[in-house]
PDB file of N, CA and C in Angstrom:
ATOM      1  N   UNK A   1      94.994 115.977  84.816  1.00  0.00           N
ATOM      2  CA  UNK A   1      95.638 115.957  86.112  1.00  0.00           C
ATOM      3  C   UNK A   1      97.077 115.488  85.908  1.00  0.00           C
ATOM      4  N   UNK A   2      98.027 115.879  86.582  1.00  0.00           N
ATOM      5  CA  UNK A   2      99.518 116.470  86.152  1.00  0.00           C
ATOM      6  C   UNK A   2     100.045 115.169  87.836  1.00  0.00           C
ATOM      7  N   UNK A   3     100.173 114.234  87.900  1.00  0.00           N
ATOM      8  CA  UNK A   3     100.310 113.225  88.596  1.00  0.00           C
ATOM      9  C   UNK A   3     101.541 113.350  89.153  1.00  0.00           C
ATOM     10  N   UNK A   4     102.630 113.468  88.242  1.00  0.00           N
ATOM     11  CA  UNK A   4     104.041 113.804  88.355  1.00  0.00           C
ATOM     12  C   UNK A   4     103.993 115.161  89.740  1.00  0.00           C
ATOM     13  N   UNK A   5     103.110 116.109  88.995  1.00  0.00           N
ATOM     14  CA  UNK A   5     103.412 117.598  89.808  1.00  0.00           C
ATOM     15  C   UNK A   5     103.071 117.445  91.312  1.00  0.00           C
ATOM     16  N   UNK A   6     102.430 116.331  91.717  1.00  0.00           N
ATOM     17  CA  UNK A   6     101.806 116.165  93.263  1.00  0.00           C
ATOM     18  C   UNK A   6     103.058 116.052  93.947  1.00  0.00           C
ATOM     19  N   UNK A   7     102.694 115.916  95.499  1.00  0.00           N
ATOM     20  CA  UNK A   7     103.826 115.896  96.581  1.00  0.00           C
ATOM     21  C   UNK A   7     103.806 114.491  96.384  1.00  0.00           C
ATOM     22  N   UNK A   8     104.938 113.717  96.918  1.00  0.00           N
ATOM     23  CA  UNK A   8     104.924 111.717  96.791  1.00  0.00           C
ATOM     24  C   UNK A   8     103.689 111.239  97.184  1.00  0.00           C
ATOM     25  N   UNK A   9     103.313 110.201  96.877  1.00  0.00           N
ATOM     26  CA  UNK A   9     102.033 109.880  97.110  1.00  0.00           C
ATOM     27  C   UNK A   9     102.571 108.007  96.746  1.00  0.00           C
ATOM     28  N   UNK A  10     101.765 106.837  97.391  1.00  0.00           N
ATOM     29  CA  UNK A  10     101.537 105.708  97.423  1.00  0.00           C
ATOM     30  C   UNK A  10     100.649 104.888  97.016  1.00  0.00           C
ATOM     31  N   UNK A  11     100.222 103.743  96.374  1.00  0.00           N
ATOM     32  CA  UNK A  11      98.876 102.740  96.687  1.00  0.00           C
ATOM     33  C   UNK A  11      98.347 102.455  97.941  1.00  0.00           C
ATOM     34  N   UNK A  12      97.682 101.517  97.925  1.00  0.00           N
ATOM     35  CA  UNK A  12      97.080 101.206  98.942  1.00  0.00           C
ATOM     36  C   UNK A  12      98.206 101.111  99.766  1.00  0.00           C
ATOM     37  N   UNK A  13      98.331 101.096 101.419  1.00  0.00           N
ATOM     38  CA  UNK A  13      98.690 100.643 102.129  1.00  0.00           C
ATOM     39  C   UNK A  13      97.955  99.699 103.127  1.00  0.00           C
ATOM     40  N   UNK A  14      96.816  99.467 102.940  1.00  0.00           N
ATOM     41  CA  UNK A  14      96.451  98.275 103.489  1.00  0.00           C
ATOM     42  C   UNK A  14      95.792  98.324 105.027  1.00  0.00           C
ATOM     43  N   UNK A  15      95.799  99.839 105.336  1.00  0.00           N
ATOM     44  CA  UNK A  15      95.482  99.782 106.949  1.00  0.00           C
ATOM     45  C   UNK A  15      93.944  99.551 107.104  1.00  0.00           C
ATOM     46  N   UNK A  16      93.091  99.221 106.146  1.00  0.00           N
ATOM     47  CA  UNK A  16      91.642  99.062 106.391  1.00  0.00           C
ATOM     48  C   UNK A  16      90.862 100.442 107.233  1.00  0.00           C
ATOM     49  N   UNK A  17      91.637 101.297 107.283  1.00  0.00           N
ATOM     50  CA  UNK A  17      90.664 102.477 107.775  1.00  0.00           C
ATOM     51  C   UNK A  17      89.478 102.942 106.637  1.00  0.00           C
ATOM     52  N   UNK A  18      89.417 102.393 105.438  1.00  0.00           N
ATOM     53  CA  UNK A  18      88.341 102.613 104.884  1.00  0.00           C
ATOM     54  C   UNK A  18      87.164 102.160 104.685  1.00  0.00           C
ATOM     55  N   UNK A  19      87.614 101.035 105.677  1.00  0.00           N
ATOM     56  CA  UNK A  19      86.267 100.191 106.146  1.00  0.00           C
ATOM     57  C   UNK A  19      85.870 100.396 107.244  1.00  0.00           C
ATOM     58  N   UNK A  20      86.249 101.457 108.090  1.00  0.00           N
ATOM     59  CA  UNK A  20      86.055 101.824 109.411  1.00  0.00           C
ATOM     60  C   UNK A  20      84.885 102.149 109.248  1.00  0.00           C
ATOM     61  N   UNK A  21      83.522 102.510 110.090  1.00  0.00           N
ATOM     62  CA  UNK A  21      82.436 103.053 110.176  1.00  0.00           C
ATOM     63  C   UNK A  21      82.889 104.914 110.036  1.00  0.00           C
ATOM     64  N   UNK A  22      83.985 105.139 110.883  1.00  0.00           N
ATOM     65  CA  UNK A  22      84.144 106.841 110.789  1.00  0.00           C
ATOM     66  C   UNK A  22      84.688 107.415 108.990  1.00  0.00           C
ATOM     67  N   UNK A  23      85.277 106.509 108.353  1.00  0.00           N
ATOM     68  CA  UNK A  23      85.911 106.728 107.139  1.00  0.00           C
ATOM     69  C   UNK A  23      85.473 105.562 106.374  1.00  0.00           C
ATOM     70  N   UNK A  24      83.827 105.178 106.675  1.00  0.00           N
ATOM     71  CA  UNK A  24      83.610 104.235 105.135  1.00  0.00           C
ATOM     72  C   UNK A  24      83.636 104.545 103.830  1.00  0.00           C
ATOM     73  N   UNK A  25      84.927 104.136 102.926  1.00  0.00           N
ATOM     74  CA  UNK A  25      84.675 104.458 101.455  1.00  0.00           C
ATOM     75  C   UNK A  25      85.718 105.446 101.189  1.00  0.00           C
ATOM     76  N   UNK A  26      86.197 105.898 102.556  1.00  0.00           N
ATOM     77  CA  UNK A  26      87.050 106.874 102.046  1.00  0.00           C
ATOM     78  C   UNK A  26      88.785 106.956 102.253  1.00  0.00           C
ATOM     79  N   UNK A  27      89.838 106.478 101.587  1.00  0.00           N
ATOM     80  CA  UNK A  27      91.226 106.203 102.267  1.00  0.00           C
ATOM     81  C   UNK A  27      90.994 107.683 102.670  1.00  0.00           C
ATOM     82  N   UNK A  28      91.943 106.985 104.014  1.00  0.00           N
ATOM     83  CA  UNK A  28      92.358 108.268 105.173  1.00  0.00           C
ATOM     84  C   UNK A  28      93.875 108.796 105.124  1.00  0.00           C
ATOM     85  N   UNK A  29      94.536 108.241 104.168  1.00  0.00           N
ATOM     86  CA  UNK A  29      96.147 108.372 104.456  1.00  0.00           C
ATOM     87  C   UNK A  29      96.504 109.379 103.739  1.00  0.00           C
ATOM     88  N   UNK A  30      97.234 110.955 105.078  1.00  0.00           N
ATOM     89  CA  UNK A  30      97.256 111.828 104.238  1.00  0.00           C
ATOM     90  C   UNK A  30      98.450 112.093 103.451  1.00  0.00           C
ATOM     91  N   UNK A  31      98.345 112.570 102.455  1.00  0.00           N
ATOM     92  CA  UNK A  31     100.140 112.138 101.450  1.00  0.00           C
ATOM     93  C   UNK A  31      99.964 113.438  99.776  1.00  0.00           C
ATOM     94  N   UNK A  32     100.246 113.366  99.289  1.00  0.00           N
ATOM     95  CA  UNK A  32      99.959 113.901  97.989  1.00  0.00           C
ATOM     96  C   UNK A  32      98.742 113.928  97.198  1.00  0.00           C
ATOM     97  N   UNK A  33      98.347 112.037  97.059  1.00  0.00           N
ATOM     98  CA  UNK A  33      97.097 112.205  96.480  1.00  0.00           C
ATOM     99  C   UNK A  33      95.693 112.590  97.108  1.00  0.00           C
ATOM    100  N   UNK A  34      95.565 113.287  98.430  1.00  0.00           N
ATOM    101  CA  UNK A  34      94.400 113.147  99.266  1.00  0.00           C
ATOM    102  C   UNK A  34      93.828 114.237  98.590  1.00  0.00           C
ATOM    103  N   UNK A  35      94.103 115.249  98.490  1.00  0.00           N
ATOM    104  CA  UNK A  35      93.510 116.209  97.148  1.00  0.00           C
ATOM    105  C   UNK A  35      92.488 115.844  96.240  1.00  0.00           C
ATOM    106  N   UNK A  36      93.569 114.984  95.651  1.00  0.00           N
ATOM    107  CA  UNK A  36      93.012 114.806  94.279  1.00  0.00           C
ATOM    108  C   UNK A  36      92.064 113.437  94.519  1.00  0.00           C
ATOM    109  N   UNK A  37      92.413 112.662  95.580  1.00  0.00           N
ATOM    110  CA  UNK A  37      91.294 111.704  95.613  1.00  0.00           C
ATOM    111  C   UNK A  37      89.321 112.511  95.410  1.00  0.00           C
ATOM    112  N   UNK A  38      89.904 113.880  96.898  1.00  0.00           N
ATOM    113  CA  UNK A  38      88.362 114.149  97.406  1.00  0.00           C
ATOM    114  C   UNK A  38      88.015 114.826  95.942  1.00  0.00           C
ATOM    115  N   UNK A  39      88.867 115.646  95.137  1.00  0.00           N
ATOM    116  CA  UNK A  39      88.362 116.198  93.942  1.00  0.00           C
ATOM    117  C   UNK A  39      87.576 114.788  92.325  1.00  0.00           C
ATOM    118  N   UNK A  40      88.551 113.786  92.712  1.00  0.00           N
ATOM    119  CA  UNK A  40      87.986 112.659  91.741  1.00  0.00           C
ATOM    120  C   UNK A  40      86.371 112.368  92.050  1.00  0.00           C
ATOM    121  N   UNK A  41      86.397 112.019  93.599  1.00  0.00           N
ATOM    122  CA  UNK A  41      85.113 111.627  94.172  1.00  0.00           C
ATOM    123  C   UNK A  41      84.058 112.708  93.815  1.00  0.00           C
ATOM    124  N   UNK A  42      84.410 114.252  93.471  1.00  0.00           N
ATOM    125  CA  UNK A  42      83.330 115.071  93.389  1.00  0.00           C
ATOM    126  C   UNK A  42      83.042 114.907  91.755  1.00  0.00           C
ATOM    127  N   UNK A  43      83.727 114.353  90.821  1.00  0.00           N
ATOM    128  CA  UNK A  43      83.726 114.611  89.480  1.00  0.00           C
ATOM    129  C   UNK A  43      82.616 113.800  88.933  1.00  0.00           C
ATOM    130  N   UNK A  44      81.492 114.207  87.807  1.00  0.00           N
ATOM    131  CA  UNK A  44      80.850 113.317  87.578  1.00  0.00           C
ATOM    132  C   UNK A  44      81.028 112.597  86.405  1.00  0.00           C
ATOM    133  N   UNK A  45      81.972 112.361  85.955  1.00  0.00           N
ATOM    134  CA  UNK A  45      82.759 111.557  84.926  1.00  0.00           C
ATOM    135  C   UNK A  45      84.200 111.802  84.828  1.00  0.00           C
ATOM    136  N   UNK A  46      84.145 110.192  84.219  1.00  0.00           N
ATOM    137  CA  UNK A  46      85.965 109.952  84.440  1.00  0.00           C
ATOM    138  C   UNK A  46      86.331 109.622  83.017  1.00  0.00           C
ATOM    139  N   UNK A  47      87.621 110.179  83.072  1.00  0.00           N
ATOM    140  CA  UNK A  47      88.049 109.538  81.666  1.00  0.00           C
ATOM    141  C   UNK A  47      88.393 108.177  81.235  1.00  0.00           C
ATOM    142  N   UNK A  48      88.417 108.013  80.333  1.00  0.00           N
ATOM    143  CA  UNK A  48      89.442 106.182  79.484  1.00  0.00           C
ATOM    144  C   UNK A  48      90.591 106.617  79.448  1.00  0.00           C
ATOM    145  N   UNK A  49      91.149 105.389  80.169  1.00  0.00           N
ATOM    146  CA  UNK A  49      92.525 105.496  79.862  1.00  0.00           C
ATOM    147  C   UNK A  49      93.331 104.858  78.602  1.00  0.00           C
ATOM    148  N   UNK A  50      93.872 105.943  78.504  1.00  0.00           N
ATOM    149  CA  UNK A  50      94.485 105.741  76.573  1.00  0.00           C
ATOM    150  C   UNK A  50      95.623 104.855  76.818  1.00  0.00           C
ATOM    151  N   UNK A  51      95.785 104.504  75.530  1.00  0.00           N
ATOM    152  CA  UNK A  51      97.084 103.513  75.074  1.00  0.00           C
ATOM    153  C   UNK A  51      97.299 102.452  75.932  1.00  0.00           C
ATOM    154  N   UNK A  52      96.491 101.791  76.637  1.00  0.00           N
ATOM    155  CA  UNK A  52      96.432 100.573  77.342  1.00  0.00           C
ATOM    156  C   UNK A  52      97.520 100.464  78.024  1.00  0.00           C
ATOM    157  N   UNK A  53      98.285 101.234  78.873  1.00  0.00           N
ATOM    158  CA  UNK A  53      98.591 101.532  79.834  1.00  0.00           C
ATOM    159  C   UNK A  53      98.914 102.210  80.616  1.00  0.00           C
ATOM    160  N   UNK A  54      99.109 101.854  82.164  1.00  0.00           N
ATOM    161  CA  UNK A  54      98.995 102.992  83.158  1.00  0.00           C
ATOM    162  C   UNK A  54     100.550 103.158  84.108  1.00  0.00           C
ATOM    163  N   UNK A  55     100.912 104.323  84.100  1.00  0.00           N
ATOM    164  CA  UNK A  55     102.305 104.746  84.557  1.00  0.00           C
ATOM    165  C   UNK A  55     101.667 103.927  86.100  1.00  0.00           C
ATOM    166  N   UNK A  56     103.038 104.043  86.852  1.00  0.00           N
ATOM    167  CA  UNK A  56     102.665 103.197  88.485  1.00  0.00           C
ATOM    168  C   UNK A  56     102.083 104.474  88.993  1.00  0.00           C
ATOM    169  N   UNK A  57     101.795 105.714  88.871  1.00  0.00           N
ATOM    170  CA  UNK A  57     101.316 107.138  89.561  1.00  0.00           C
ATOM    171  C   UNK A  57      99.881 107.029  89.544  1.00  0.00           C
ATOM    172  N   UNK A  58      99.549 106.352  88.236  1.00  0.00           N
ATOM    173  CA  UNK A  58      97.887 106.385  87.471  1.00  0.00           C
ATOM    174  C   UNK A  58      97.518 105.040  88.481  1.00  0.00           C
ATOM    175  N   UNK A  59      98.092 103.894  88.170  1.00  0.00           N
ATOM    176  CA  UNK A  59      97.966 102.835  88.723  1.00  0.00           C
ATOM    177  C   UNK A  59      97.554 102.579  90.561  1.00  0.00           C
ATOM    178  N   UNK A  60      98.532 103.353  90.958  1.00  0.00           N
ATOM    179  CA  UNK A  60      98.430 103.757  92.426  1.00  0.00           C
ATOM    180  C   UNK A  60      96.865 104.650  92.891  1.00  0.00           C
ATOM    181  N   UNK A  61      97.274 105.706  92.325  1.00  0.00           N
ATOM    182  CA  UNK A  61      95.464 106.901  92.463  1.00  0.00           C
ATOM    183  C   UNK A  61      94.367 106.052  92.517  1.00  0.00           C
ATOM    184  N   UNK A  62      94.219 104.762  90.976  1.00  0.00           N
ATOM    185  CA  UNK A  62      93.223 104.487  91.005  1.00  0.00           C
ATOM    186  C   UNK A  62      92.764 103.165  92.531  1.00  0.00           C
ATOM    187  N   UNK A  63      93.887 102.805  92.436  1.00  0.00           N
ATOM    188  CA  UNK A  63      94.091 101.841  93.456  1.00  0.00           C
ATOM    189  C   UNK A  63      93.361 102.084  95.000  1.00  0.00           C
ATOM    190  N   UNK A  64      93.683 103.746  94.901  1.00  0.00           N
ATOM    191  CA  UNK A  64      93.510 104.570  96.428  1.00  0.00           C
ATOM    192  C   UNK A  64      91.911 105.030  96.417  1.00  0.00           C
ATOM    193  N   UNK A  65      91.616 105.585  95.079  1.00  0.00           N
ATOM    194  CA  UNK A  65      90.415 105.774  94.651  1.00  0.00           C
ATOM    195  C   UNK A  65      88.953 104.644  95.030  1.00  0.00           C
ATOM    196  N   UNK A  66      89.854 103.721  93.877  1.00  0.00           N
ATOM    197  CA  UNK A  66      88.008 102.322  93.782  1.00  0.00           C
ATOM    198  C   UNK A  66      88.403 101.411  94.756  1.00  0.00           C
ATOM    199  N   UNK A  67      89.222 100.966  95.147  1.00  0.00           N
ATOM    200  CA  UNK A  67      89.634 100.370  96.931  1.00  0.00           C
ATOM    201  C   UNK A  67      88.363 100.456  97.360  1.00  0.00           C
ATOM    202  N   UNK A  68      88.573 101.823  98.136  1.00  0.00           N
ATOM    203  CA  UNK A  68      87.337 101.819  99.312  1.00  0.00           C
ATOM    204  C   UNK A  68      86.146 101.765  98.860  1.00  0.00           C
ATOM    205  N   UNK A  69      85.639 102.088  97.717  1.00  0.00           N
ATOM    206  CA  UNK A  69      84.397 101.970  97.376  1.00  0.00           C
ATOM    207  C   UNK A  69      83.691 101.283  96.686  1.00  0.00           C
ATOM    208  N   UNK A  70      84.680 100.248  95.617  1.00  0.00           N
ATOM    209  CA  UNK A  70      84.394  98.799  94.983  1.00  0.00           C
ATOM    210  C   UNK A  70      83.434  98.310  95.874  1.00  0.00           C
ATOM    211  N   UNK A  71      83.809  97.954  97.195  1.00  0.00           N
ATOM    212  CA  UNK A  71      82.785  97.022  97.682  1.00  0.00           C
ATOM    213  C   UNK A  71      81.513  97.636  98.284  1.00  0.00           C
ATOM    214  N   UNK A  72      81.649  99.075  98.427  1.00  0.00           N
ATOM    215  CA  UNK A  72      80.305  99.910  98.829  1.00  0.00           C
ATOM    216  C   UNK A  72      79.324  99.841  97.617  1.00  0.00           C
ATOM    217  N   UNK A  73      79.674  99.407  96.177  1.00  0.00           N
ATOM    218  CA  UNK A  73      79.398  99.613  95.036  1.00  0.00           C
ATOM    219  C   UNK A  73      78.411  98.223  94.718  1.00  0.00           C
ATOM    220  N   UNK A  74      78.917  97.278  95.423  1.00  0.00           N
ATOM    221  CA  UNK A  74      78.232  95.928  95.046  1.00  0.00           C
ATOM    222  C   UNK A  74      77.160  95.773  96.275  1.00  0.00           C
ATOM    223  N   UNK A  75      77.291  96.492  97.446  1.00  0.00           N
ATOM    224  CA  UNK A  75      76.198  96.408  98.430  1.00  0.00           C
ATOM    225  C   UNK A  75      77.308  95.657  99.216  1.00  0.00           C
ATOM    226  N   UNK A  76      78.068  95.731  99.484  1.00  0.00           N
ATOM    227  CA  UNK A  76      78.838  94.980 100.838  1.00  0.00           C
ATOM    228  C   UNK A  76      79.024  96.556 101.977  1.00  0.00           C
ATOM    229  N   UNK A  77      78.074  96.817 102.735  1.00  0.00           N
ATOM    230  CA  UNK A  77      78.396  97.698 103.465  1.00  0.00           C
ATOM    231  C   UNK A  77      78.972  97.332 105.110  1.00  0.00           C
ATOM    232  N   UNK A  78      79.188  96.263 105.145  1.00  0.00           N
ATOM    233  CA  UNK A  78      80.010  95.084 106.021  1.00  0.00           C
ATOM    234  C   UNK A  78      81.129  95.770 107.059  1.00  0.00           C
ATOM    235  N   UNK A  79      81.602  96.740 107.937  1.00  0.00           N
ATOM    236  CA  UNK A  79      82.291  97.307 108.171  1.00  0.00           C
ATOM    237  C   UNK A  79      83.249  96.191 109.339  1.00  0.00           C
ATOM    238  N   UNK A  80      84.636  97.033 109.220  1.00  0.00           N
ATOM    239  CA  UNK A  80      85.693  95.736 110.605  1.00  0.00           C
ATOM    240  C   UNK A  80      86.026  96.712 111.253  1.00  0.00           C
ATOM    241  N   UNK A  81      85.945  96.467 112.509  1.00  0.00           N
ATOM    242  CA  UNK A  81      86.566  97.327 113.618  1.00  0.00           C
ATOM    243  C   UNK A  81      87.719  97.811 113.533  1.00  0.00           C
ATOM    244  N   UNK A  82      87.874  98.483 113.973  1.00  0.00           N
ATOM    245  CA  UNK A  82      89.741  98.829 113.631  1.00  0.00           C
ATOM    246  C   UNK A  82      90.487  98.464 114.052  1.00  0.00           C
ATOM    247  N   UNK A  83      90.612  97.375 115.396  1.00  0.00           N
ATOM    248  CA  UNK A  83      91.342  96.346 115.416  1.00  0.00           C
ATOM    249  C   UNK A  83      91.653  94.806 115.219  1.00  0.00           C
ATOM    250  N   UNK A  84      90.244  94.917 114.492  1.00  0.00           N
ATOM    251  CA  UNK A  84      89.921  92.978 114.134  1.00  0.00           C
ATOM    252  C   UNK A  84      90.722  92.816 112.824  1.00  0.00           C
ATOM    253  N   UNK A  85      91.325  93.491 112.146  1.00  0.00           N
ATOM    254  CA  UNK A  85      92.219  93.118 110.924  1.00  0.00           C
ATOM    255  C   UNK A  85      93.471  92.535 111.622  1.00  0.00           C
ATOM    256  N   UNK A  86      93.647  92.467 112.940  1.00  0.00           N
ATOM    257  CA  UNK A  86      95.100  91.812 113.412  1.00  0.00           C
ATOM    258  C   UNK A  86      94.783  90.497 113.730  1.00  0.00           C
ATOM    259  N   UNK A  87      94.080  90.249 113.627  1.00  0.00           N
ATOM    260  CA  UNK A  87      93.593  88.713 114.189  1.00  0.00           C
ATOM    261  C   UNK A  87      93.497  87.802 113.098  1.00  0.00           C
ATOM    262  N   UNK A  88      93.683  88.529 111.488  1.00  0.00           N
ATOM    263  CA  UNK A  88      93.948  87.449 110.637  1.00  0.00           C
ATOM    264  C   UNK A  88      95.249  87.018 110.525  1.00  0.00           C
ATOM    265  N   UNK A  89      95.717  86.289 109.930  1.00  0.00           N
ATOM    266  CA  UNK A  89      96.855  85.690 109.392  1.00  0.00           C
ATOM    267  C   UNK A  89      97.254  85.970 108.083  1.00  0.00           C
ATOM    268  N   UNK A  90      98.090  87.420 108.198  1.00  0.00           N
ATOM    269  CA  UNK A  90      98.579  88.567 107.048  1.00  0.00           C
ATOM    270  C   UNK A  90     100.073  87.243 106.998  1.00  0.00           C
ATOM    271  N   UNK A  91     100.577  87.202 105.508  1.00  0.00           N
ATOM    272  CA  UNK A  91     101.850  86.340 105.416  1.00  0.00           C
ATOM    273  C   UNK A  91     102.396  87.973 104.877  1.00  0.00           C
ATOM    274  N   UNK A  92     102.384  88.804 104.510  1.00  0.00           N
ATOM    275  CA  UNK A  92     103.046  89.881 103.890  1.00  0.00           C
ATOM    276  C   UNK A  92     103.930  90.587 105.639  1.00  0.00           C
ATOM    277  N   UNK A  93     103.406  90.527 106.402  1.00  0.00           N
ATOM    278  CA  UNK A  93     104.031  91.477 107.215  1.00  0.00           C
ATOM    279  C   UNK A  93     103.158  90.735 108.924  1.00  0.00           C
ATOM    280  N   UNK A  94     104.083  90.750 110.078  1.00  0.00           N
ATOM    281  CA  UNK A  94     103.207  90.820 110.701  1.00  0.00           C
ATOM    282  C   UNK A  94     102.222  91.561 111.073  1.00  0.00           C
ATOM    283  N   UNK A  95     101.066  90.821 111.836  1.00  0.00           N
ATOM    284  CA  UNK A  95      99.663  91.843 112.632  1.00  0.00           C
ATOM    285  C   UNK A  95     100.057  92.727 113.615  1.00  0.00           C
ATOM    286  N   UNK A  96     100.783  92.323 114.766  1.00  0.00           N
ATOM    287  CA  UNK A  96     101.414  93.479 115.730  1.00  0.00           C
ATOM    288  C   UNK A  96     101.730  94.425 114.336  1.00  0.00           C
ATOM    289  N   UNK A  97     102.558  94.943 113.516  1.00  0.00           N
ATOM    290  CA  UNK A  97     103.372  95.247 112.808  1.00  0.00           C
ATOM    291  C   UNK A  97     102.086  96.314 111.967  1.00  0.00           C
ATOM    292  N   UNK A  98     101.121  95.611 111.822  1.00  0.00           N
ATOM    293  CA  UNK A  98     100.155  96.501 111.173  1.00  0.00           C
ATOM    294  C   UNK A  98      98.998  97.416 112.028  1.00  0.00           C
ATOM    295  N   UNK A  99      98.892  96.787 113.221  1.00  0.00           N
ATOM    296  CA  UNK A  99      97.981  97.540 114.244  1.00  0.00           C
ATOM    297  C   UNK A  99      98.946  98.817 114.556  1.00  0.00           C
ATOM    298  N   UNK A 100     100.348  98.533 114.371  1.00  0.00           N
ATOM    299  CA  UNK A 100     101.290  99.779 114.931  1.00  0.00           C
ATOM    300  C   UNK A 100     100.917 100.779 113.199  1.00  0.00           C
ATOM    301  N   UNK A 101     100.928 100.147 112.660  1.00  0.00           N
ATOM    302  CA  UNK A 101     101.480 101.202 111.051  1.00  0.00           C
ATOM    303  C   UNK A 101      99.583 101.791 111.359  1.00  0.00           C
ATOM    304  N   UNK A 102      98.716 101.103 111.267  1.00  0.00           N
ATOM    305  CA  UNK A 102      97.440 101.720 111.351  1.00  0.00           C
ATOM    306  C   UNK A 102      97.179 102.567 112.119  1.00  0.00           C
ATOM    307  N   UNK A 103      97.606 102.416 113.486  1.00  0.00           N
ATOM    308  CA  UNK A 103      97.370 103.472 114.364  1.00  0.00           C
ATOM    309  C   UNK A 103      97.930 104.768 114.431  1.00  0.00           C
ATOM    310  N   UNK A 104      98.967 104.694 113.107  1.00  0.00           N
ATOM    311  CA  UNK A 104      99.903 106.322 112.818  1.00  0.00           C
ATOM    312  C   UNK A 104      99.213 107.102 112.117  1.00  0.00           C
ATOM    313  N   UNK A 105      98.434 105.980 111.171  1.00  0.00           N
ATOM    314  CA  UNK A 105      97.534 106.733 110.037  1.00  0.00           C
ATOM    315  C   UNK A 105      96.528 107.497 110.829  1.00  0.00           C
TER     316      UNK A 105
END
């Protein structure tokens, strides 16, 4: 997979829609890598990554990838409403600030 050749694409952004009950497990943010996420998820093996390290493109995918499903993986099927993530105390950005960026996604 040719990472470079995609349209721009990001890491996580953090909007918790993949803990939503409608999109458990799955990032919703559509961008470059949404492709290649649903094609990873169909693959039944993944490669090693060589030479012990990962460009920020590799780094990001996987980020977008095992995110949502790390914790489906250990049995936390625990879901948050889609507006109870504003009610914590984020120091990165405000909560107004993220209920607005979530609700674009």
């Amino acid at each position: 997979m040719n990472l470079y050749a995609l349209d721009p694409f990001m890491g996580c952004r953090s909007c918790f829609a993949c803990k939503a009950e409608r999109s458990l497990g799955r990032c919703v943010y559509k961008d470059g890598l949404a492709g290649t996420l649903e094609h990873t998820r169909a693959a039944e093996q993944y490669p090693a990554l060589g030479y012990d390290r990962m460009t920020t493109e590799h780094s990001d995918t996987i980020e977008r990838f095992v995110g949502p499903v790390s914790l489906l993986a250990i049995g936390n099927t625990q879901q948050v409403s889609e507006k109870a993530y504003g009610r914590f105390d984020w120091t990165m950005f405000d909560s107004e600030a993220k209920i607005v960026r979530h609700d674009t996604v």
